[in-house]
PDB file of N, CA and C in Angstrom:
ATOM      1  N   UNK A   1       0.848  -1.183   0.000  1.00  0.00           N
ATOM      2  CA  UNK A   1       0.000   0.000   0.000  1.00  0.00           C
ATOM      3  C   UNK A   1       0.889   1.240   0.000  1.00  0.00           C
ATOM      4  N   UNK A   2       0.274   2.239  -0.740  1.00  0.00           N
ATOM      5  CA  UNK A   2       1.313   3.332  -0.979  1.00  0.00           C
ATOM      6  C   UNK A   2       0.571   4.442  -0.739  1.00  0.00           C
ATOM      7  N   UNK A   3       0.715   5.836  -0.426  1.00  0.00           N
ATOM      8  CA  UNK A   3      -0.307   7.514  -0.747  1.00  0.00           C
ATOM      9  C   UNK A   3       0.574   8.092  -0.887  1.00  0.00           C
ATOM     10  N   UNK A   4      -0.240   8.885  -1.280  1.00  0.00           N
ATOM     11  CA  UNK A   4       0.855  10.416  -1.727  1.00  0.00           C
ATOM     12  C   UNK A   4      -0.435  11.694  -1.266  1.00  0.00           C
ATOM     13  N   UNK A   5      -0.104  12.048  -0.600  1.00  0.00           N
ATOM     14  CA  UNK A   5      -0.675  13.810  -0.969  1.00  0.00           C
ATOM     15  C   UNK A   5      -0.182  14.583  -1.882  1.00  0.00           C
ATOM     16  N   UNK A   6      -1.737  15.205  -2.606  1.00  0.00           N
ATOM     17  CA  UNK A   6      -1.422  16.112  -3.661  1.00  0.00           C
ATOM     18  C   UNK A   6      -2.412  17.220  -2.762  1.00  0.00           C
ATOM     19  N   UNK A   7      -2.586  18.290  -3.711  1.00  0.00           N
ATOM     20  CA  UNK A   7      -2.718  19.559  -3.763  1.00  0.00           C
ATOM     21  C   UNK A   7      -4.075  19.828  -5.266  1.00  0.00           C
ATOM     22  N   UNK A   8      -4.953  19.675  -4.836  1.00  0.00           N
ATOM     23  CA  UNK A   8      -6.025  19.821  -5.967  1.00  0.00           C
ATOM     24  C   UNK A   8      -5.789  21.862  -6.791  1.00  0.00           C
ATOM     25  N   UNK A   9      -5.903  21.687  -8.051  1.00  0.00           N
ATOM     26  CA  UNK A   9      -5.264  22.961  -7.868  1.00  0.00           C
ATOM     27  C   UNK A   9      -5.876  23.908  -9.030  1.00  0.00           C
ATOM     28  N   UNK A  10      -6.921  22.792  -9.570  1.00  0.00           N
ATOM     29  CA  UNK A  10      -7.798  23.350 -11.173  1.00  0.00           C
ATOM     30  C   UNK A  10      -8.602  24.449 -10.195  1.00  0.00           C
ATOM     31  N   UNK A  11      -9.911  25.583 -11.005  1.00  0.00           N
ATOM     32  CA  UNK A  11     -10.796  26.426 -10.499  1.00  0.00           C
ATOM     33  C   UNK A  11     -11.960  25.781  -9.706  1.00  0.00           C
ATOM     34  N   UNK A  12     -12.064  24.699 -10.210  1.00  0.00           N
ATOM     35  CA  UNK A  12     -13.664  24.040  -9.894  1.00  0.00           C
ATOM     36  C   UNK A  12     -13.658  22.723  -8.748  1.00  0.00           C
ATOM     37  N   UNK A  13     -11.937  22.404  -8.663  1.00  0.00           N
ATOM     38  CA  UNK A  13     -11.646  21.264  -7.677  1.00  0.00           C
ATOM     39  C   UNK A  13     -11.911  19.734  -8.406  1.00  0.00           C
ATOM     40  N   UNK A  14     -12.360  18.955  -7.403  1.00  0.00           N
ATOM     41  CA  UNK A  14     -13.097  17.947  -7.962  1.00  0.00           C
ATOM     42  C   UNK A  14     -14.555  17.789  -7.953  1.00  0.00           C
ATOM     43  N   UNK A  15     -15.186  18.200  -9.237  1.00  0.00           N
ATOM     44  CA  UNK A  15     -16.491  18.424  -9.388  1.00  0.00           C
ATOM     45  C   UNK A  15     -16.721  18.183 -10.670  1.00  0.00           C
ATOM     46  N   UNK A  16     -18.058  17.403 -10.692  1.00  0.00           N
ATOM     47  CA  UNK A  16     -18.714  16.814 -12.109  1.00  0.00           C
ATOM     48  C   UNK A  16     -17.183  16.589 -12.945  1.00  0.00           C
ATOM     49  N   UNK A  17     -16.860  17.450 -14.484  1.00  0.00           N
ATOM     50  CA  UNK A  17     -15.777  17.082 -15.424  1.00  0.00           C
ATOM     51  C   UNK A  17     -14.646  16.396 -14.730  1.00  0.00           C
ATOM     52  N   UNK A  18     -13.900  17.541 -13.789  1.00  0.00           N
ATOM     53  CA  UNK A  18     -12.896  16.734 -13.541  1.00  0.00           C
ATOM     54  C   UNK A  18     -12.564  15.539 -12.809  1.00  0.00           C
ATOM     55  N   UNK A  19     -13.602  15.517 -11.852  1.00  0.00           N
ATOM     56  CA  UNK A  19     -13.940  14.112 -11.643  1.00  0.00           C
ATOM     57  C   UNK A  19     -13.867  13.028 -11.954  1.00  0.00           C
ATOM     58  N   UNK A  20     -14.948  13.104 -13.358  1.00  0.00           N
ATOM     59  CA  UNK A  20     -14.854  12.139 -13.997  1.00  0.00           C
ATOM     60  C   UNK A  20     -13.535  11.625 -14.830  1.00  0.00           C
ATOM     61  N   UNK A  21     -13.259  12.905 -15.387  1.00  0.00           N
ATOM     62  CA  UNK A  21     -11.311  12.595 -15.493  1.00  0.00           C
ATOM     63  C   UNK A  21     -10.974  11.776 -14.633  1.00  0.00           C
ATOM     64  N   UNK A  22     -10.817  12.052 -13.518  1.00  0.00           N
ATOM     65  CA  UNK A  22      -9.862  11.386 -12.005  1.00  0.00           C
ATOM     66  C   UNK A  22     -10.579   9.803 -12.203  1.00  0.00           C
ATOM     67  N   UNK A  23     -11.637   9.661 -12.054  1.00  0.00           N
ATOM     68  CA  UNK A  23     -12.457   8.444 -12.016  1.00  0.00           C
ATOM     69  C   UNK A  23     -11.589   7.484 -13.256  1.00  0.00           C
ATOM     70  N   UNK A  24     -12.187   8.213 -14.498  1.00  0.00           N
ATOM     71  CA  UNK A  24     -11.479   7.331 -15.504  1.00  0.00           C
ATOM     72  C   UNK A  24     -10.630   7.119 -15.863  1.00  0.00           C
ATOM     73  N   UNK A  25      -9.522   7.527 -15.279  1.00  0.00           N
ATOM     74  CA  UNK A  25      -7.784   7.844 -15.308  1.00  0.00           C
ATOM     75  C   UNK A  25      -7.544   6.477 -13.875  1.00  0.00           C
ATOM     76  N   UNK A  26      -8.525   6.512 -13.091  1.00  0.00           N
ATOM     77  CA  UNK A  26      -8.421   5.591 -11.785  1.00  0.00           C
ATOM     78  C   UNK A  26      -8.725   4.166 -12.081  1.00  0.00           C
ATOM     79  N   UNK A  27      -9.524   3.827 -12.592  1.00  0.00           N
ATOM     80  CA  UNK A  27     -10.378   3.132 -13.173  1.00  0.00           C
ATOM     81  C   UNK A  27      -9.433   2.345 -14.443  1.00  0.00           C
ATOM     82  N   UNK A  28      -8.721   2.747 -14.920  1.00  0.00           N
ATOM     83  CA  UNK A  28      -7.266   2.086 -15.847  1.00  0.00           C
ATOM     84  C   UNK A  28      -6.438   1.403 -14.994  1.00  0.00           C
ATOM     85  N   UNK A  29      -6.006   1.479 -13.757  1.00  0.00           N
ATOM     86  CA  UNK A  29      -5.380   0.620 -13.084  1.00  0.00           C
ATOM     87  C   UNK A  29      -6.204  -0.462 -12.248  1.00  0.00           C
ATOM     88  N   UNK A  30      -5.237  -1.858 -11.446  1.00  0.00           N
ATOM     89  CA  UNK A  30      -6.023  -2.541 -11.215  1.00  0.00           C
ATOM     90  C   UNK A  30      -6.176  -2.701  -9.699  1.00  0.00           C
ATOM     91  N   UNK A  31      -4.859  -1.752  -9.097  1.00  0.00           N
ATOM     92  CA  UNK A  31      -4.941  -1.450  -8.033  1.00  0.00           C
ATOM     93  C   UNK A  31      -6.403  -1.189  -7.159  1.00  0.00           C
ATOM     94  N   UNK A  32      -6.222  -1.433  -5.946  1.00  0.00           N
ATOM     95  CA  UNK A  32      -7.438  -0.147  -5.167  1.00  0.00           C
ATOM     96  C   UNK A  32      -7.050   1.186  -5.080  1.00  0.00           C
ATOM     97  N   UNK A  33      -8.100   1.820  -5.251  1.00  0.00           N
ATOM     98  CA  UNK A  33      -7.371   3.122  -5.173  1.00  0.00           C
ATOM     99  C   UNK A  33      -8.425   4.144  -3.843  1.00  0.00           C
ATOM    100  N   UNK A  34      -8.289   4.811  -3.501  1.00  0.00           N
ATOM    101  CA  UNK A  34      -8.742   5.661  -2.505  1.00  0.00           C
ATOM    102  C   UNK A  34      -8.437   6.699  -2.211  1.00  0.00           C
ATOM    103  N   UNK A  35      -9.367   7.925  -1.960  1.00  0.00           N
ATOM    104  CA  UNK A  35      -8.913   9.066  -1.920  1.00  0.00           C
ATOM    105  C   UNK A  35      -9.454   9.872  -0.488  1.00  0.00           C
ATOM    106  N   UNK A  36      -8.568  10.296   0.499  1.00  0.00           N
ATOM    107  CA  UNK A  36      -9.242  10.620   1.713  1.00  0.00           C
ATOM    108  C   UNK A  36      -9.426  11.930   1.485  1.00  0.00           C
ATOM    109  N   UNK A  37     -10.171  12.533   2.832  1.00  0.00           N
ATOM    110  CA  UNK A  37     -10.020  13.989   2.571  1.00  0.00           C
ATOM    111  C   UNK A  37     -10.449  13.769   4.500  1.00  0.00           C
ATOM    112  N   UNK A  38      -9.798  14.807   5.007  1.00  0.00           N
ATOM    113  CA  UNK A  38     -10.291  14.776   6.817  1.00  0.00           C
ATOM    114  C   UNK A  38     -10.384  13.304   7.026  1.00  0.00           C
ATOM    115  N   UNK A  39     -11.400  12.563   7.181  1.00  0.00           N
ATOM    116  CA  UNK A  39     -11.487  11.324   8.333  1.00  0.00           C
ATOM    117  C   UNK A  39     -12.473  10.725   6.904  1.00  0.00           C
ATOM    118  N   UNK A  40     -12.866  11.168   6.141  1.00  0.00           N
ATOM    119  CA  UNK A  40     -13.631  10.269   4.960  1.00  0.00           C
ATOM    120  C   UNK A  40     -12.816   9.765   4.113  1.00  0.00           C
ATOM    121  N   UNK A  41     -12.777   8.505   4.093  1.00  0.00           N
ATOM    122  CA  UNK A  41     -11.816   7.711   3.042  1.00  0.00           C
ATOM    123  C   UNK A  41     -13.686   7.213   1.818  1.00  0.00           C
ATOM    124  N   UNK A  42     -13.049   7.271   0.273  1.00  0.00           N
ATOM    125  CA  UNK A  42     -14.060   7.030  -0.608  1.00  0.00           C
ATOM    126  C   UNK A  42     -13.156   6.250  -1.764  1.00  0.00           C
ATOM    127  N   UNK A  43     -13.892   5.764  -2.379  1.00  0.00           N
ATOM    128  CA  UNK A  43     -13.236   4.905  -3.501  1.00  0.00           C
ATOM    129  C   UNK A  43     -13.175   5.759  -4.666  1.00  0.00           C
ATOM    130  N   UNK A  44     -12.157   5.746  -5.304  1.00  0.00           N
ATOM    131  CA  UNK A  44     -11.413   7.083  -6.123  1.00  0.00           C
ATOM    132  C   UNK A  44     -12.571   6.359  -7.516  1.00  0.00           C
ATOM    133  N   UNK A  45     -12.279   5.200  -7.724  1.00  0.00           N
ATOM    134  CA  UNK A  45     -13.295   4.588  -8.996  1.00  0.00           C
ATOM    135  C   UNK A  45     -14.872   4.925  -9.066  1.00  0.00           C
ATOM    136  N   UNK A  46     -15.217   5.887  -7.520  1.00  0.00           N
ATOM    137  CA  UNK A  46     -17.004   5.914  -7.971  1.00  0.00           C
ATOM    138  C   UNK A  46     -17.003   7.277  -8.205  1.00  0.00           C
ATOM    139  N   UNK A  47     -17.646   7.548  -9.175  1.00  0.00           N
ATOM    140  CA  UNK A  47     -17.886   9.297  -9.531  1.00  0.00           C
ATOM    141  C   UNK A  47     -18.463   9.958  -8.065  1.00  0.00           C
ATOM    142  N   UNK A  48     -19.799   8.942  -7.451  1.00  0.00           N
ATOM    143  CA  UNK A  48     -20.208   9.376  -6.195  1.00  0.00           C
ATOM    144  C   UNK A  48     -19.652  10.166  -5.240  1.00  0.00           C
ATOM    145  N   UNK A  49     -18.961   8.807  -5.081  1.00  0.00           N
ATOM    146  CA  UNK A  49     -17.961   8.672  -4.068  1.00  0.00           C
ATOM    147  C   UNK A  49     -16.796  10.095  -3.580  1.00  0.00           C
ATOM    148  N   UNK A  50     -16.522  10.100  -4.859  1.00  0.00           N
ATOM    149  CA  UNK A  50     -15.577  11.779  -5.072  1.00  0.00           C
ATOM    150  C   UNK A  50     -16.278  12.673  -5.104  1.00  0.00           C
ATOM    151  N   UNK A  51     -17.571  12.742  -5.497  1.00  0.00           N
ATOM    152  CA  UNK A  51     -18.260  14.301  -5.401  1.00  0.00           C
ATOM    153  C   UNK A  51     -18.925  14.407  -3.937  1.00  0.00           C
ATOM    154  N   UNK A  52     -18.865  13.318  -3.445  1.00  0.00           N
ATOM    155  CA  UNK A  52     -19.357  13.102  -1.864  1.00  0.00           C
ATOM    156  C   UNK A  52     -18.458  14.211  -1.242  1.00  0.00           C
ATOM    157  N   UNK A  53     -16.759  14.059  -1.647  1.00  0.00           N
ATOM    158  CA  UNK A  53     -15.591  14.864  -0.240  1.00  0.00           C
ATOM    159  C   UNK A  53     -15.693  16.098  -0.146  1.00  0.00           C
ATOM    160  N   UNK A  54     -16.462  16.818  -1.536  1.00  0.00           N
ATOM    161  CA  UNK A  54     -16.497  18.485  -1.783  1.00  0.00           C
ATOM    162  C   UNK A  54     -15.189  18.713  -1.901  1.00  0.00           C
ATOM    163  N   UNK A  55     -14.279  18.561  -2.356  1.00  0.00           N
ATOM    164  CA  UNK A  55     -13.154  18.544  -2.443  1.00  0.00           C
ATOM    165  C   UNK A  55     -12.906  19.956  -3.693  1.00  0.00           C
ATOM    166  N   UNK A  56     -12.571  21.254  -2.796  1.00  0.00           N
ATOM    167  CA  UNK A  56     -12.438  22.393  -3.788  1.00  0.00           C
ATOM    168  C   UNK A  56     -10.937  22.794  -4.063  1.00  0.00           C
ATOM    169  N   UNK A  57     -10.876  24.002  -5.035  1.00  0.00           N
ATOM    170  CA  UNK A  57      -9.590  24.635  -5.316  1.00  0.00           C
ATOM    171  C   UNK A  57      -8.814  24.758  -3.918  1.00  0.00           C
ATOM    172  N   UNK A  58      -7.412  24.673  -4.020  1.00  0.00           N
ATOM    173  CA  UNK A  58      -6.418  24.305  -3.200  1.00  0.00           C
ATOM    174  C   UNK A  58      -6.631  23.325  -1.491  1.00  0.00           C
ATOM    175  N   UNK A  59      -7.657  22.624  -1.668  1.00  0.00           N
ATOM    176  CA  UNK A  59      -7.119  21.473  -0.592  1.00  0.00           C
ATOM    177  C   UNK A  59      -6.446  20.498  -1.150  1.00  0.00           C
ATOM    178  N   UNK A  60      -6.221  19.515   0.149  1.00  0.00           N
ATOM    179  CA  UNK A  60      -5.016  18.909  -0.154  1.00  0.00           C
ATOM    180  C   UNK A  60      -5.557  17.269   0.857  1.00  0.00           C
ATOM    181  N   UNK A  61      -5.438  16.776  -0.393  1.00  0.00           N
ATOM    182  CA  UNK A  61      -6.330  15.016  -0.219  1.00  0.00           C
ATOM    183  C   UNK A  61      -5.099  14.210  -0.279  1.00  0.00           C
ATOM    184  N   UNK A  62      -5.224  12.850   0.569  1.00  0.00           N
ATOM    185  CA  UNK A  62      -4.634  11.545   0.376  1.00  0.00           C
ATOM    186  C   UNK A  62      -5.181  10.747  -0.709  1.00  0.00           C
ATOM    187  N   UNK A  63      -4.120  10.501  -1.763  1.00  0.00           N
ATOM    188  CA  UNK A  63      -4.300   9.103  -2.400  1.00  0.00           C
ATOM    189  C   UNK A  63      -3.627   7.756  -1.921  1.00  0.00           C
ATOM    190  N   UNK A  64      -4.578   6.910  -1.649  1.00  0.00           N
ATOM    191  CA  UNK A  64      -4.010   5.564  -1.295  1.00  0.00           C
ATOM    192  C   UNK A  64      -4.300   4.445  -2.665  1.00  0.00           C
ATOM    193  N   UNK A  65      -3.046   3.593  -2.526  1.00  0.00           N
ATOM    194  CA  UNK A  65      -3.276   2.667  -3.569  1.00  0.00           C
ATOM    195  C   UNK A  65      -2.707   1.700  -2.666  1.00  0.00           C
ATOM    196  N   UNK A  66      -3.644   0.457  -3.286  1.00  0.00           N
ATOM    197  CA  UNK A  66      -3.108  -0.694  -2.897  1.00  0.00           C
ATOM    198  C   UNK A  66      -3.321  -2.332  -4.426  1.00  0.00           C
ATOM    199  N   UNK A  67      -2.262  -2.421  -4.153  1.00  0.00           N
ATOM    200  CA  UNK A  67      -2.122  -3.270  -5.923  1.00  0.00           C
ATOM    201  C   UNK A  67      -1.077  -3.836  -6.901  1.00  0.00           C
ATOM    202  N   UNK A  68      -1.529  -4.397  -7.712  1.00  0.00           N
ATOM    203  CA  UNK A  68      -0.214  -4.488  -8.206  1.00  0.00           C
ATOM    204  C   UNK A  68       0.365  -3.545  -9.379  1.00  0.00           C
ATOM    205  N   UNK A  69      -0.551  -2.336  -9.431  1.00  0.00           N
ATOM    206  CA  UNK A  69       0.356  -0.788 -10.168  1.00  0.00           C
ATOM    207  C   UNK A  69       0.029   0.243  -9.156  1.00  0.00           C
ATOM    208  N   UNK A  70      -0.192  -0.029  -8.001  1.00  0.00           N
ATOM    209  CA  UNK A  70      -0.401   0.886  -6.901  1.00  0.00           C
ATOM    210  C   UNK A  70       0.575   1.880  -7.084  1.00  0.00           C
ATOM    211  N   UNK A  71       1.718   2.124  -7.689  1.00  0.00           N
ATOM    212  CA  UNK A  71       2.711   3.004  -7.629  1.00  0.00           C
ATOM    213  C   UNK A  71       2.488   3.915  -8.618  1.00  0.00           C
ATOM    214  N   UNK A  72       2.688   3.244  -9.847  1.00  0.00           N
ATOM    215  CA  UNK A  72       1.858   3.727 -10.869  1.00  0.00           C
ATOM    216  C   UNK A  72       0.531   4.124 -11.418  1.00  0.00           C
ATOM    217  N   UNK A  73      -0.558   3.559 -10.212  1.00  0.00           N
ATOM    218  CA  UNK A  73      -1.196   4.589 -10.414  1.00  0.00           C
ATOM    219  C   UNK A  73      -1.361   6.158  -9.818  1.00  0.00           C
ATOM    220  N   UNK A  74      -0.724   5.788  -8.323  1.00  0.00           N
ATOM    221  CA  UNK A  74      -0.709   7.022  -7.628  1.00  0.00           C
ATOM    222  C   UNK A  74       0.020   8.328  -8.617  1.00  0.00           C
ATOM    223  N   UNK A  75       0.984   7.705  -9.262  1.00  0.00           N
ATOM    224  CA  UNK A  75       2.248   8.455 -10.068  1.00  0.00           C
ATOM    225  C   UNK A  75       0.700   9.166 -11.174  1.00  0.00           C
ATOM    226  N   UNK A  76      -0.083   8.312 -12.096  1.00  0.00           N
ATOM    227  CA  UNK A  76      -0.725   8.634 -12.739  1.00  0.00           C
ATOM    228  C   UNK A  76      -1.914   9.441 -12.446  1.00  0.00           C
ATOM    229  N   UNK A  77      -2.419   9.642 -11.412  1.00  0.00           N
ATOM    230  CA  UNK A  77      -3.080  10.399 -10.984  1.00  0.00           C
ATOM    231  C   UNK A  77      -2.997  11.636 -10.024  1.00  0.00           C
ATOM    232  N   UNK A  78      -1.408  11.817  -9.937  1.00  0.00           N
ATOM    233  CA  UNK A  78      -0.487  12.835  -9.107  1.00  0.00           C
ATOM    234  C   UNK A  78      -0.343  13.481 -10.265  1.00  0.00           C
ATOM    235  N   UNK A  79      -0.125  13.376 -11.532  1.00  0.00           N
ATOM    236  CA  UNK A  79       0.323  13.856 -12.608  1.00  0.00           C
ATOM    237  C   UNK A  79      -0.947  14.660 -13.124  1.00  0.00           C
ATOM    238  N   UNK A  80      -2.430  14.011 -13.422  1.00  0.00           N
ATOM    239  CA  UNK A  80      -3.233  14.757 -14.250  1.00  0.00           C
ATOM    240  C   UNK A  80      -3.783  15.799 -12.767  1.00  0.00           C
ATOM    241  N   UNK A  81      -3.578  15.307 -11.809  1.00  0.00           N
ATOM    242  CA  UNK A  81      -4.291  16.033 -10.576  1.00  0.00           C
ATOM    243  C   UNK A  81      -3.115  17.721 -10.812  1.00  0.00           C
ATOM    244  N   UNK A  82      -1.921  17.576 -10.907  1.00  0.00           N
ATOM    245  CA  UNK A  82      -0.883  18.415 -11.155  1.00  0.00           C
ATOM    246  C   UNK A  82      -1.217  19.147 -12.258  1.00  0.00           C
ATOM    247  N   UNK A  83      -1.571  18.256 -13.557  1.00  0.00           N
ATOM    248  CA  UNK A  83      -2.131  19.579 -15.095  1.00  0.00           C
ATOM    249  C   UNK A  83      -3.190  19.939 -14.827  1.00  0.00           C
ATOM    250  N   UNK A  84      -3.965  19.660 -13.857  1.00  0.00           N
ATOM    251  CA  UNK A  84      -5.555  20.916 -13.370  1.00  0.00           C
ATOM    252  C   UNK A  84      -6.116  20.297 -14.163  1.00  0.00           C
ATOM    253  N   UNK A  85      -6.032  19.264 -14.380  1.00  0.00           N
ATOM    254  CA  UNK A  85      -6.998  18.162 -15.522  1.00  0.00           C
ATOM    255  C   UNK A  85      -6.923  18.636 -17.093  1.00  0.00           C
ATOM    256  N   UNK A  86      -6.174  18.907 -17.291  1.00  0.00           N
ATOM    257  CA  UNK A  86      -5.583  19.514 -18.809  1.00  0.00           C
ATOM    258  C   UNK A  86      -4.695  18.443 -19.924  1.00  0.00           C
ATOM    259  N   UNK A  87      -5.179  17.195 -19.198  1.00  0.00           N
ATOM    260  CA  UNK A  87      -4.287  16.145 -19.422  1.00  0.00           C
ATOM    261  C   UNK A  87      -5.003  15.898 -20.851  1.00  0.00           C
TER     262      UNK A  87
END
């Protein structure tokens, strides 16, 4: 099992579009993936799930992976979370 904290950093956060980015960028690996925010841990693969944390411009969430590209995916979703979803 691996996390990384990032830094959400687009205008709109994670909401509806970019979301679904994050989701379907998550959703390519076969890892688990998970994204906390405060004391709510949610599954990074449900669109729900992520629009549940309210997660806006500049907070700063845990990704957990656990898997066998757990590294790579964290790496892959540290990266489009970094282009403000411009990926």
């Amino acid at each position: 099992m691996v996390t990384r904290d990032v830094t959400i950093r687009n205008n709109v956060g994670l909401h509806a579009r970019p979301a679904t980015f994050f989701i379907q960028r998550a959703n390519s690996y076969k890892a688990s993936i998970w994204v906390e925010k405060d004391d709510r841990r949610v599954n990074a693969k449900s669109l729900l799930g992520v629009l549940s944390l309210g997660v806006v411009k500049d907070m700063t969430v845990t990704l957990i992976a656990d898997g066998p590209d757990e590294e790579n995916a964290l790496e892959g979703l540290a990266e489009l979370i970094d282009s403000a979803f411009e990926d």
